[in-house]
Protein backbone atom coordinates (compact mmCIF):
# COMPACT_ATOMS: atom_id res chain seq x y z
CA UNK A 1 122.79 127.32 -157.10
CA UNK A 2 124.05 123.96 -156.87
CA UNK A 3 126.76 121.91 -158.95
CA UNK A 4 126.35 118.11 -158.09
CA UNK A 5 126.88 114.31 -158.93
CA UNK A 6 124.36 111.95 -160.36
CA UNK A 7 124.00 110.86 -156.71
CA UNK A 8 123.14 114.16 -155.57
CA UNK A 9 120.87 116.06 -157.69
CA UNK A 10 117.71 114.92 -156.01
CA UNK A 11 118.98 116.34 -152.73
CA UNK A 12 119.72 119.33 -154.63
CA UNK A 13 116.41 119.96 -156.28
CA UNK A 14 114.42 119.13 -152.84
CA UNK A 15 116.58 121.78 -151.52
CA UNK A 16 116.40 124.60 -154.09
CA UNK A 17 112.30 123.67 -153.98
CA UNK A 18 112.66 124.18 -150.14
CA UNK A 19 114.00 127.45 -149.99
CA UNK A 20 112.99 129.38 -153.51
CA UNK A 21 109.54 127.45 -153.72
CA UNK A 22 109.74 127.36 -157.53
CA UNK A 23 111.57 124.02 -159.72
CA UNK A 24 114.85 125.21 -160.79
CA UNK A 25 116.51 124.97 -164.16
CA UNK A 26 118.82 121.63 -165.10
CA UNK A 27 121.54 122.07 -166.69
CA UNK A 28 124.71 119.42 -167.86
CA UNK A 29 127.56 120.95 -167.13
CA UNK A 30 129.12 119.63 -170.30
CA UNK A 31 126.73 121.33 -172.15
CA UNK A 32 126.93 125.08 -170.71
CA UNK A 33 129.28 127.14 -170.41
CA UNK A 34 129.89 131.01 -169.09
CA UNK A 35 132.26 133.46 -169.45
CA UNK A 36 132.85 134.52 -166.49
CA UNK A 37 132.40 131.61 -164.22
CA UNK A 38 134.22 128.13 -163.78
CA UNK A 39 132.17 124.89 -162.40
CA UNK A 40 133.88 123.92 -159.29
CA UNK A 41 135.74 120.52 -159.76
CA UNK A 42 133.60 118.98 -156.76
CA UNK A 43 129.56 118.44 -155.95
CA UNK A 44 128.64 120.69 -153.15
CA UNK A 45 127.27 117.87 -151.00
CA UNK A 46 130.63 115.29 -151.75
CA UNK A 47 133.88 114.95 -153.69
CA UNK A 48 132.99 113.52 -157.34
CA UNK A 49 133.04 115.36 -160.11
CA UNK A 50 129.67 117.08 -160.61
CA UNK A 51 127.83 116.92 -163.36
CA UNK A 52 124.48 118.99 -163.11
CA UNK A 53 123.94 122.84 -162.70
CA UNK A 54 120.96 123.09 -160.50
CA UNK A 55 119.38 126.60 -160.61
């Protein structure tokens, strides 16, 4: 699972390809949201916001 910037997601996809060998799901983070889990309030490859749930 990834949570990423705009610049980012690409990275992120080629990477989730690259190790699960299936496309993952897209999500807006805006858009979702779970009860028991809170998006982290920086991309996992930098520090901007993210803004896509890669999973």
């Amino acid at each position: 699972m990834y949570v990423v910037c705009a610049d980012h997601l690409e990275e992120a996809i080629d990477e989730f390809v690259d190790i699960y060998e299936t496309p993952p799901d897209l999500y807006e983070l805006e858009s979702v949201s779970f009860t028991d889990w809170s998006a982290p309030s920086h991309c996992t490859f930098c520090n901007k916001p993210p803004i896509y749930l890669v999973v």
